[in-house]
N, C-alpha and C. Protein backbone atom coordinates (compact mmCIF):
# COMPACT_ATOMS: atom_id res chain seq x y z
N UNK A 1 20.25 -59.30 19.80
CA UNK A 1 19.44 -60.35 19.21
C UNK A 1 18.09 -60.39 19.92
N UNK A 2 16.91 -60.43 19.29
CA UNK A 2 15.56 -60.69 19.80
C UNK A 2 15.54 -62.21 19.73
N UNK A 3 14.49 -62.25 21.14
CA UNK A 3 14.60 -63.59 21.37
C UNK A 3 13.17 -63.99 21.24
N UNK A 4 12.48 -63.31 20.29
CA UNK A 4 10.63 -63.40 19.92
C UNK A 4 11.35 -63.77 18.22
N UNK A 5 10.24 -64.61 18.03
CA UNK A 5 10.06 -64.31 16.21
C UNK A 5 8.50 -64.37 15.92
N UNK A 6 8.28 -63.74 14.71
CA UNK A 6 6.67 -63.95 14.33
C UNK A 6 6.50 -64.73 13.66
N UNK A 7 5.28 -65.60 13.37
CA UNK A 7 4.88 -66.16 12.64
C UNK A 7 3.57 -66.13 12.10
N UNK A 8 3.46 -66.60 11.23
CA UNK A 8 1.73 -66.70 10.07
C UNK A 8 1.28 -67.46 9.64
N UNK A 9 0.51 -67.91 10.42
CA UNK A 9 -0.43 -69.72 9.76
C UNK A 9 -1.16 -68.68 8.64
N UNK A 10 -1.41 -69.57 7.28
CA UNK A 10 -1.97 -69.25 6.00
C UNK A 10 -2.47 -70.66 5.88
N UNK A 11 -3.69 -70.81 5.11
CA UNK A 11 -4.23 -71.63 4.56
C UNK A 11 -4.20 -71.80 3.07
N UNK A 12 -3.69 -72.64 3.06
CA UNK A 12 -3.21 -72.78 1.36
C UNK A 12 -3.80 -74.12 0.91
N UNK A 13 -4.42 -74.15 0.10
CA UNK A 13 -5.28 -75.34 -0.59
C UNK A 13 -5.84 -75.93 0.35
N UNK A 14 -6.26 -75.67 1.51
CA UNK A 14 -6.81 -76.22 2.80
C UNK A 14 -5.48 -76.49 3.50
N UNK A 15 -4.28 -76.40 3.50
CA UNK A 15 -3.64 -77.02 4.38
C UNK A 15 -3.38 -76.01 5.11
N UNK A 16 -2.77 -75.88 6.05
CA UNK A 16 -2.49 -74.92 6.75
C UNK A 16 -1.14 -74.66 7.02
N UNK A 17 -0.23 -73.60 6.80
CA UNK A 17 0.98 -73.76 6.64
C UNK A 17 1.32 -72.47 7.17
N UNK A 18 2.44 -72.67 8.13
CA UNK A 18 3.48 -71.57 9.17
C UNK A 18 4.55 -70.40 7.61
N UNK A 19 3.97 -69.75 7.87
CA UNK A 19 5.30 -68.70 7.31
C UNK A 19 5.52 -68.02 8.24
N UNK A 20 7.08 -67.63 8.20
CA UNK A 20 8.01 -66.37 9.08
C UNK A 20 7.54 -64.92 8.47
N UNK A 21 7.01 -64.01 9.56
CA UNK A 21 6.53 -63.04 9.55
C UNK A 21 7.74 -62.07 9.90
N UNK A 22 8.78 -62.55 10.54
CA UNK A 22 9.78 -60.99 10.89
C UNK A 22 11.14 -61.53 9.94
N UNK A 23 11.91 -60.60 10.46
CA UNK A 23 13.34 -60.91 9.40
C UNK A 23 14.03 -62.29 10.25
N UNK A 24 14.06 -61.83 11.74
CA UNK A 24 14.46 -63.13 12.38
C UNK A 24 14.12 -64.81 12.06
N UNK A 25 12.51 -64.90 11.50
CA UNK A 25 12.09 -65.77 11.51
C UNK A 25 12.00 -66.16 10.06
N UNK A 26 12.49 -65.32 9.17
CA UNK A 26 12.69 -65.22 7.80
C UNK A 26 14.14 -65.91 7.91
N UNK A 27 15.00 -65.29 8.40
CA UNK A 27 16.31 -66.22 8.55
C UNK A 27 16.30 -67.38 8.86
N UNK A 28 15.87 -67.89 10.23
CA UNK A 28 15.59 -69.54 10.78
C UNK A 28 15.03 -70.23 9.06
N UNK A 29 13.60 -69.73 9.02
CA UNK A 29 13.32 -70.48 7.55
C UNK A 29 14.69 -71.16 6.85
N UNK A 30 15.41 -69.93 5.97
CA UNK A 30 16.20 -70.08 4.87
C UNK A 30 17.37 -71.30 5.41
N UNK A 31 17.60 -70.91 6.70
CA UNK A 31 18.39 -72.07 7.37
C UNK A 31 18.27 -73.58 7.27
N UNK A 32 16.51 -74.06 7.03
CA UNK A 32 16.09 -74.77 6.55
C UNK A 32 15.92 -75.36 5.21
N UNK A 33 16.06 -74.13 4.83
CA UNK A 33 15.80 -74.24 3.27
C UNK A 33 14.92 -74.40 2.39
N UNK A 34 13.91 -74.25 3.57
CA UNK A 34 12.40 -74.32 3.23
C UNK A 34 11.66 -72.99 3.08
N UNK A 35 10.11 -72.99 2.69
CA UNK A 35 9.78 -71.50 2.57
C UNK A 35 8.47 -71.79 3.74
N UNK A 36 8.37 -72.56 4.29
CA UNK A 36 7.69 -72.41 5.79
C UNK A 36 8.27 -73.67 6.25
N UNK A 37 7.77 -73.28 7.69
CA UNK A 37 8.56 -74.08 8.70
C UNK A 37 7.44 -75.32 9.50
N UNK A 38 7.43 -76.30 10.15
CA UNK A 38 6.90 -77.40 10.45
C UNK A 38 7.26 -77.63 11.99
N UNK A 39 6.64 -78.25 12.80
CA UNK A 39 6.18 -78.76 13.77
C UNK A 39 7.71 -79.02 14.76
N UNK A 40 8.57 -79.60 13.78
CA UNK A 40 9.95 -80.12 14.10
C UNK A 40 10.50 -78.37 14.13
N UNK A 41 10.81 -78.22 12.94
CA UNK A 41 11.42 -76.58 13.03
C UNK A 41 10.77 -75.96 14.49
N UNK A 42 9.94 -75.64 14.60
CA UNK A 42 9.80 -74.88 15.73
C UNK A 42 9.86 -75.63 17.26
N UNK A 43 10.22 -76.37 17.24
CA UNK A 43 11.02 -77.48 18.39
C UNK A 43 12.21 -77.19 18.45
N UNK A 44 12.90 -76.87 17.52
CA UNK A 44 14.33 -76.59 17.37
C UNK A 44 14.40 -75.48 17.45
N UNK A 45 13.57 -74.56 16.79
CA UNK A 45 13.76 -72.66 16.95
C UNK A 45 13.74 -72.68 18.42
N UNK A 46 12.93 -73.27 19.67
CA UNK A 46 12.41 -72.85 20.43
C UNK A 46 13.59 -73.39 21.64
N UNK A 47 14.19 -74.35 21.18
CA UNK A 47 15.36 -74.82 21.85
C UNK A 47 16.02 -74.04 22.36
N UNK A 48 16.61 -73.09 20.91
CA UNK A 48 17.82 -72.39 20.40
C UNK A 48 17.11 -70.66 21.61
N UNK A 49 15.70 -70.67 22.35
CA UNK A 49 15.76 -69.99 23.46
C UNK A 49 14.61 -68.88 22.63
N UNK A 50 14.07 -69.05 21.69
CA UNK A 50 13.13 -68.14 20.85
C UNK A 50 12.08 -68.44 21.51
N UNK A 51 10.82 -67.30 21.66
CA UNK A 51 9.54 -67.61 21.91
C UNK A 51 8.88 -67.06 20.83
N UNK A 52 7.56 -67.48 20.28
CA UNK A 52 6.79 -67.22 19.25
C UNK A 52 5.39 -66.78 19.57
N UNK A 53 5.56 -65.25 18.67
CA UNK A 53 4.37 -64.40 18.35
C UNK A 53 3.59 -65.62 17.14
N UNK A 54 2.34 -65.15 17.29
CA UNK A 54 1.50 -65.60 16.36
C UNK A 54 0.57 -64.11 15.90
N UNK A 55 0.77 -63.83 14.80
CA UNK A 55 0.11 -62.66 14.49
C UNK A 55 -0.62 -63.34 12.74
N UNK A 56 -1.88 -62.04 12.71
CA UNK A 56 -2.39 -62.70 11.29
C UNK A 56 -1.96 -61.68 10.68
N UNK A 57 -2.86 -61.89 9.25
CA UNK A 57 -2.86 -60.97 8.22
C UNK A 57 -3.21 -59.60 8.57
N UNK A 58 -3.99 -59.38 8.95
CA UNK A 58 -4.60 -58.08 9.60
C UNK A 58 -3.61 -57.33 10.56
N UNK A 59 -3.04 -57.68 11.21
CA UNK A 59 -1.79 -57.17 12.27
C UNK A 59 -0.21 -56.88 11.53
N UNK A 60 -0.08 -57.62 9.77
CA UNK A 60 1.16 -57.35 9.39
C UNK A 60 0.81 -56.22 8.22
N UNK A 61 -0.19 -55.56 8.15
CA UNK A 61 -0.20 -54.29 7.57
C UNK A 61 0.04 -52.76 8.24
């Protein structure tokens, strides 16, 4: 098990919103049941012993 996940702030209608960039952090999401994750979620990912990449658009091609 990796204990990193990625993530991707996107700006969407001005807001700014976290999507999961790896499969790991694609899973946590769905766990939620959400299609990005929030402030609380990653309080809890980070609990559970995960540390978080922040990578952009340019770095997931």
């Amino acid at each position: 098990m990796t204990t990193s996940i990625k993530l991707q702030i996107k700006s969407v209608y001005g807001n700014e919103m976290i999507y999961p960039a790896c499969e790991t952090s694609k899973t946590l999401a769905n766990l939620t049941r959400k299609k990005t994750l929030d402030g609380r979620d990653l309080e809890m990912i980070k609990s559970l012993g995960y540390t978080i990449e922040w990578v952009n658009a340019y770095q997931m091609a």
